[in-house]
PDB file of N, CA and C in Angstrom:
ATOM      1  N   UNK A   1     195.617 -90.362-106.570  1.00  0.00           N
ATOM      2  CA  UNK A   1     195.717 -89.905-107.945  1.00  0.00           C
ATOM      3  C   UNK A   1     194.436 -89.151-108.310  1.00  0.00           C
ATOM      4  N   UNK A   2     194.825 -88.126-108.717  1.00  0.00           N
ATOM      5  CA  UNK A   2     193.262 -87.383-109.304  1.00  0.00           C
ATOM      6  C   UNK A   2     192.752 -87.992-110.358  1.00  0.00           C
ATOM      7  N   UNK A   3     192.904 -88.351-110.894  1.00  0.00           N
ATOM      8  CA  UNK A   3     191.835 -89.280-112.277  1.00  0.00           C
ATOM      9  C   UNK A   3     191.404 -90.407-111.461  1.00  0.00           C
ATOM     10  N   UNK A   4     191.338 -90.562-110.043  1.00  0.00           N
ATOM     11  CA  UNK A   4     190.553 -91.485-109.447  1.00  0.00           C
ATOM     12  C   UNK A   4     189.462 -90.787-108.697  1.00  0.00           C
ATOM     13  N   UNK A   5     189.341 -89.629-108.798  1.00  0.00           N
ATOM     14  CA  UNK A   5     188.463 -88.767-108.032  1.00  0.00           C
ATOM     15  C   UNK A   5     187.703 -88.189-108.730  1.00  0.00           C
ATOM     16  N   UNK A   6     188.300 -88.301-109.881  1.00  0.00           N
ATOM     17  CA  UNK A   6     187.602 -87.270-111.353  1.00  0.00           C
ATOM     18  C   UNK A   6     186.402 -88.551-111.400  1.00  0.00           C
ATOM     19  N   UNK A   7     187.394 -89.711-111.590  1.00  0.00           N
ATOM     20  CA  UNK A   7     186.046 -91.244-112.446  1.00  0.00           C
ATOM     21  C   UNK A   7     184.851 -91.524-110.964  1.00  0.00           C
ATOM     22  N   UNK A   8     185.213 -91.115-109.932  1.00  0.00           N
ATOM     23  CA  UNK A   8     184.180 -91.725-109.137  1.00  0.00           C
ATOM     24  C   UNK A   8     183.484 -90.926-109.069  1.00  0.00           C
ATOM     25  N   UNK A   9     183.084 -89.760-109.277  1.00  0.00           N
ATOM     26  CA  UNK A   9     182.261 -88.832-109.759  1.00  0.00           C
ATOM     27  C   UNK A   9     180.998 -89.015-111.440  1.00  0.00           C
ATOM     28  N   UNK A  10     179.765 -89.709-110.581  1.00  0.00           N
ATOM     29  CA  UNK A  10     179.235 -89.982-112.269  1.00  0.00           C
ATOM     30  C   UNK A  10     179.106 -89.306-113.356  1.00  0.00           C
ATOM     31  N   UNK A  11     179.198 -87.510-112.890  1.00  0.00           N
ATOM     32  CA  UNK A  11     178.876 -86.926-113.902  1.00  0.00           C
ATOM     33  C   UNK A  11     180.150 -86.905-114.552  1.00  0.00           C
ATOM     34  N   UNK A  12     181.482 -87.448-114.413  1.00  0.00           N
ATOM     35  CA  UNK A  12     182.540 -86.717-114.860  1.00  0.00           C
ATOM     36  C   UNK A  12     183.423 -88.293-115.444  1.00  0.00           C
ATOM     37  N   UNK A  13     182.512 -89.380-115.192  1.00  0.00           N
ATOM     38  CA  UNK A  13     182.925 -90.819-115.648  1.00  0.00           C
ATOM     39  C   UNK A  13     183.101 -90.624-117.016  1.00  0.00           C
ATOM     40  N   UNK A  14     183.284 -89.874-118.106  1.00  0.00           N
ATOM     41  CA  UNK A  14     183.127 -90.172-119.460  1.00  0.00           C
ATOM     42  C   UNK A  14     184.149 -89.196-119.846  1.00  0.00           C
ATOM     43  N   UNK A  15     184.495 -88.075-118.766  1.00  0.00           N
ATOM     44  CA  UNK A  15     185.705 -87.301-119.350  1.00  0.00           C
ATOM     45  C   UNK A  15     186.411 -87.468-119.821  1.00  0.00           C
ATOM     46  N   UNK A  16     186.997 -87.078-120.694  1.00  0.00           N
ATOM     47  CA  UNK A  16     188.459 -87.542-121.395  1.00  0.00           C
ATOM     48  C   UNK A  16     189.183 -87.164-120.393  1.00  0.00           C
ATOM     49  N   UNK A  17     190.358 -87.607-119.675  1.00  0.00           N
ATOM     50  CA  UNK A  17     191.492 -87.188-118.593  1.00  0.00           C
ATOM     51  C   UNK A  17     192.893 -87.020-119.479  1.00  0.00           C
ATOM     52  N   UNK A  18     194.025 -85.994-119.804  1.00  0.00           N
ATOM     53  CA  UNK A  18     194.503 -86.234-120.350  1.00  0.00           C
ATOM     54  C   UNK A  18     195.784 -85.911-119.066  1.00  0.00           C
ATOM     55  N   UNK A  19     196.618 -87.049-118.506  1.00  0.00           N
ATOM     56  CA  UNK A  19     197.355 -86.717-117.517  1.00  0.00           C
ATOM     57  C   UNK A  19     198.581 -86.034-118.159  1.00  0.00           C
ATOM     58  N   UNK A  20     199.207 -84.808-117.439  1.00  0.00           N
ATOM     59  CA  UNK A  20     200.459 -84.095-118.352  1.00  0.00           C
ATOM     60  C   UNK A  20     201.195 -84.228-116.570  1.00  0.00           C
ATOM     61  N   UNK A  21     202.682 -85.215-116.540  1.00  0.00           N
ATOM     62  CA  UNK A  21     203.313 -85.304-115.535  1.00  0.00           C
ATOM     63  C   UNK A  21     205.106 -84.854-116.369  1.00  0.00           C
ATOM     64  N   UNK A  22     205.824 -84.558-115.274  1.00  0.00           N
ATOM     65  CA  UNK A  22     206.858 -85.059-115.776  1.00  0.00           C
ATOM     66  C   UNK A  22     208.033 -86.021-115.313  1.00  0.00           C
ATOM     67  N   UNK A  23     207.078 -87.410-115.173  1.00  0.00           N
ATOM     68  CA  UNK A  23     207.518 -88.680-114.454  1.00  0.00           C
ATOM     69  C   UNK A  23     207.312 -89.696-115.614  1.00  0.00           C
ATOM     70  N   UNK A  24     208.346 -90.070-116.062  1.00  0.00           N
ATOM     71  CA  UNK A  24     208.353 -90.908-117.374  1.00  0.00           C
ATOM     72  C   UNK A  24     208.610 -92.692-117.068  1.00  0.00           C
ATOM     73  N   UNK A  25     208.079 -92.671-115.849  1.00  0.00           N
ATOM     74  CA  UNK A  25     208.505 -93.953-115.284  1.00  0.00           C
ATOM     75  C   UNK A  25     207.362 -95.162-115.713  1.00  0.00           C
ATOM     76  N   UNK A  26     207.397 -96.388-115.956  1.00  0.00           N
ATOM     77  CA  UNK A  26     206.778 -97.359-117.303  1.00  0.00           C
ATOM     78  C   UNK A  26     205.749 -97.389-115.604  1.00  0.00           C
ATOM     79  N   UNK A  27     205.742 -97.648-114.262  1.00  0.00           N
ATOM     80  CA  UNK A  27     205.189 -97.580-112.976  1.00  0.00           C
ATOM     81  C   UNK A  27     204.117 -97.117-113.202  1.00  0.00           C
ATOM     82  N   UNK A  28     204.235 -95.703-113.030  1.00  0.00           N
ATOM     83  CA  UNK A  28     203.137 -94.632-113.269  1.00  0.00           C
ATOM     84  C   UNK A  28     202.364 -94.830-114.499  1.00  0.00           C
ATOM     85  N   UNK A  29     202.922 -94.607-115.590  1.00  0.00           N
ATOM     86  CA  UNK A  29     202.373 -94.566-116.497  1.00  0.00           C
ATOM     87  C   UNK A  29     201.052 -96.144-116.583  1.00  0.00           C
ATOM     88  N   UNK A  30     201.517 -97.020-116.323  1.00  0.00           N
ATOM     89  CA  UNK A  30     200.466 -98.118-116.135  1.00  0.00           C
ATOM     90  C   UNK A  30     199.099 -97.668-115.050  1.00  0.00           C
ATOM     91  N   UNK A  31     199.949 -97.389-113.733  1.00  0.00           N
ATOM     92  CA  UNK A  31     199.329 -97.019-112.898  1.00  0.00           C
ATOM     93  C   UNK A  31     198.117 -96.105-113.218  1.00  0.00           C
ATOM     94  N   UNK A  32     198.253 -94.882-114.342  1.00  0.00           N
ATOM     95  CA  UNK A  32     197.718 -94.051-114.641  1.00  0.00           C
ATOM     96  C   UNK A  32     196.472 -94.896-115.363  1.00  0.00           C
ATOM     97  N   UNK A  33     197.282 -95.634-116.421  1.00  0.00           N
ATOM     98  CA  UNK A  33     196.572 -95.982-117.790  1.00  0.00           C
ATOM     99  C   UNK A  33     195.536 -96.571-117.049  1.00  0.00           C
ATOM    100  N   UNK A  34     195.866 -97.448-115.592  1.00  0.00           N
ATOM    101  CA  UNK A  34     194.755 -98.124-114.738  1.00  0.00           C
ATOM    102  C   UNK A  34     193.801 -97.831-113.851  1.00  0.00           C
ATOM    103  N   UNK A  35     194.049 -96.527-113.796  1.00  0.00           N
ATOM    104  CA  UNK A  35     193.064 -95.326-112.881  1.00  0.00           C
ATOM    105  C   UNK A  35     192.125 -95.098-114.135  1.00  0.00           C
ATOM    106  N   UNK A  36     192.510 -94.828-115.130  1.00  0.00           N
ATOM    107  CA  UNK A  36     191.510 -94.238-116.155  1.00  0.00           C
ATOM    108  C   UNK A  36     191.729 -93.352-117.016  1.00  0.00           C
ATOM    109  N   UNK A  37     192.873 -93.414-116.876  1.00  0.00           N
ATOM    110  CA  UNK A  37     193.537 -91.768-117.780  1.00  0.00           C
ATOM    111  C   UNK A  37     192.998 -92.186-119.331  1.00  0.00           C
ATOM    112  N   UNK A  38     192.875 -90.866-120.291  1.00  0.00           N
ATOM    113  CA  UNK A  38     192.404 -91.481-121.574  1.00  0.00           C
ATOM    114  C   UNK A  38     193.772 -91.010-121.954  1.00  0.00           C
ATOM    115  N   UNK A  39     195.112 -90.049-121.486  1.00  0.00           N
ATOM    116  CA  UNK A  39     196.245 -90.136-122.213  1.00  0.00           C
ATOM    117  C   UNK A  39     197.339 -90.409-121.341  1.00  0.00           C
ATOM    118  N   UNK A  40     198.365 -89.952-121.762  1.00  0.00           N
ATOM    119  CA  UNK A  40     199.366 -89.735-120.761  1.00  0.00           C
ATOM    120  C   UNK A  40     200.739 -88.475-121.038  1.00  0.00           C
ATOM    121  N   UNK A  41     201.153 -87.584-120.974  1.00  0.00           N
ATOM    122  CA  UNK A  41     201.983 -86.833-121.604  1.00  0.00           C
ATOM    123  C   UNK A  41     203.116 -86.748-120.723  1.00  0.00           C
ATOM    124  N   UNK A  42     204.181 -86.708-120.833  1.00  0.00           N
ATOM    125  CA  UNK A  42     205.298 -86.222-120.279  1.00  0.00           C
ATOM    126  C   UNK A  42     205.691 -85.148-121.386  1.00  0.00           C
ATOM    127  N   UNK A  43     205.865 -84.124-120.065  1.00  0.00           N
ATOM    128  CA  UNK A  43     206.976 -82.914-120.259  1.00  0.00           C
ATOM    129  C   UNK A  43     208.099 -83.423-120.429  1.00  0.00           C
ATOM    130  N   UNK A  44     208.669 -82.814-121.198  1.00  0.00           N
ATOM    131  CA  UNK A  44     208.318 -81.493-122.365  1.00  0.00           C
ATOM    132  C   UNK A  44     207.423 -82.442-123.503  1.00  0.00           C
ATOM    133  N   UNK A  45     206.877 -81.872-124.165  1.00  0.00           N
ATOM    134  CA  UNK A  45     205.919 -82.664-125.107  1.00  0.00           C
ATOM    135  C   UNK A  45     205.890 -81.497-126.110  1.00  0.00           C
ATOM    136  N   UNK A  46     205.987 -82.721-127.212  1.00  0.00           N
ATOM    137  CA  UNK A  46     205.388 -81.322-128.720  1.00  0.00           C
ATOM    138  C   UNK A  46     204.230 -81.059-129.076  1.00  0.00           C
ATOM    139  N   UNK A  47     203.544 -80.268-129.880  1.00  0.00           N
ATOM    140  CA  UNK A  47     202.428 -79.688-130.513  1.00  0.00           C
ATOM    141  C   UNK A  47     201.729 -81.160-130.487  1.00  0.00           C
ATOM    142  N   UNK A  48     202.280 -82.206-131.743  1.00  0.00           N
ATOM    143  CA  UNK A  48     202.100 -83.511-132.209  1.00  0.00           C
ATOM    144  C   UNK A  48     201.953 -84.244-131.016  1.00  0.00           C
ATOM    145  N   UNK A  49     202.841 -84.787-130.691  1.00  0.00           N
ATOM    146  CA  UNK A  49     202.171 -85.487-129.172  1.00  0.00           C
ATOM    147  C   UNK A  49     201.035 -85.105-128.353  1.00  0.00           C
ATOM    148  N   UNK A  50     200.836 -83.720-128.216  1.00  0.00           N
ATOM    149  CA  UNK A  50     199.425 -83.321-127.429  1.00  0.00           C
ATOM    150  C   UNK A  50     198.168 -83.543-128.352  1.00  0.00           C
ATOM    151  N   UNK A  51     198.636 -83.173-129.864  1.00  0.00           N
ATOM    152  CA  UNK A  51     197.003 -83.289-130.683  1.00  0.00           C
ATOM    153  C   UNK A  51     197.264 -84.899-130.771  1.00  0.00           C
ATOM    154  N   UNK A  52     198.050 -85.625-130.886  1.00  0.00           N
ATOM    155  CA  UNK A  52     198.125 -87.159-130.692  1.00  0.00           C
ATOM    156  C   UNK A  52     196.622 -87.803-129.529  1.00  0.00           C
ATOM    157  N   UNK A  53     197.657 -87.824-128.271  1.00  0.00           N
ATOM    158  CA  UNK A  53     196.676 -87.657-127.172  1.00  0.00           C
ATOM    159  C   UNK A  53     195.263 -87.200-127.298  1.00  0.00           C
ATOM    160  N   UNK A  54     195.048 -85.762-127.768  1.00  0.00           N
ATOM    161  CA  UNK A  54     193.672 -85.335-127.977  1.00  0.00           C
ATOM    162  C   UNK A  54     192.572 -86.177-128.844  1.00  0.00           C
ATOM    163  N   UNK A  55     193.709 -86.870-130.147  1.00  0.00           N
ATOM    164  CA  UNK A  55     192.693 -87.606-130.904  1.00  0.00           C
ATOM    165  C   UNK A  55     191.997 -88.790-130.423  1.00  0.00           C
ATOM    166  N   UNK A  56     193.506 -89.578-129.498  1.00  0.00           N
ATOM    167  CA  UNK A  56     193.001 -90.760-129.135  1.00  0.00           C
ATOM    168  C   UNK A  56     191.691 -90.422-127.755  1.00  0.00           C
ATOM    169  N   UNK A  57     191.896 -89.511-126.600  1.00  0.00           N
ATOM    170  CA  UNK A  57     191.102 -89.272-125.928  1.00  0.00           C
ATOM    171  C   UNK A  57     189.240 -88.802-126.703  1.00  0.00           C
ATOM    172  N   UNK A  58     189.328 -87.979-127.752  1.00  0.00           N
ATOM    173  CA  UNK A  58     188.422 -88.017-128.736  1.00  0.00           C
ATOM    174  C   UNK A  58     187.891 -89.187-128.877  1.00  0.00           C
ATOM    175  N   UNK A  59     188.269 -90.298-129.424  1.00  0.00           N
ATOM    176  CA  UNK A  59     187.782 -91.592-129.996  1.00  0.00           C
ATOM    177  C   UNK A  59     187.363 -92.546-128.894  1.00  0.00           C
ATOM    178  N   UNK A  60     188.277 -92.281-128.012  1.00  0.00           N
ATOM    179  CA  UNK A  60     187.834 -93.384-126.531  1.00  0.00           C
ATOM    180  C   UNK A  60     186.420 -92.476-126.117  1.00  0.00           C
ATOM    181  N   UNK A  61     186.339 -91.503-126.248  1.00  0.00           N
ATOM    182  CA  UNK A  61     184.971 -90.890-125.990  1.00  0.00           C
ATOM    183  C   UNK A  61     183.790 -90.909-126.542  1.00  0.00           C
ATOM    184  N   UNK A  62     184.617 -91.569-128.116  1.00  0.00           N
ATOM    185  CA  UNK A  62     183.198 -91.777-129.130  1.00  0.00           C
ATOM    186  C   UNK A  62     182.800 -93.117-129.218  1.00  0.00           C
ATOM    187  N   UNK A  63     183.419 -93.823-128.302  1.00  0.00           N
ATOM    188  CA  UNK A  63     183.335 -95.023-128.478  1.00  0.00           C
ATOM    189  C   UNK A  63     182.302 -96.104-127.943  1.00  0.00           C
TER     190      UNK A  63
END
């Protein structure tokens, strides 16, 4: 998974990751949430769902 390659990298440990798949399976999506992802999107996605994501990845960053 690339958000496991992104986090073992120190300079890049604090990135926001926002994963955009179009695998809507509850599997992955954990899997993801447990690698480090700060979102998760499945295609097709609206405007709202992406600035959604953006806010929460925002806040996990300010945190």
């Amino acid at each position: 998974m690339a958000v496991v390659e992104v986090r073992s990298n120190d300079k890049f440990t604090h990135l926001p990751f926002i994963m955009v798949t179009g695998i809507r399976s509850t599997e992955n999506v954990m899997a993801a949430l447990q690698s480090g992802v700060s979102g998760y999107l499945v295609k097709p996605f609206s405007e709202a769902q992406l600035l959604a994501q953006l806010g929460l990845a925002w806040k996990k960053l300010k945190s």
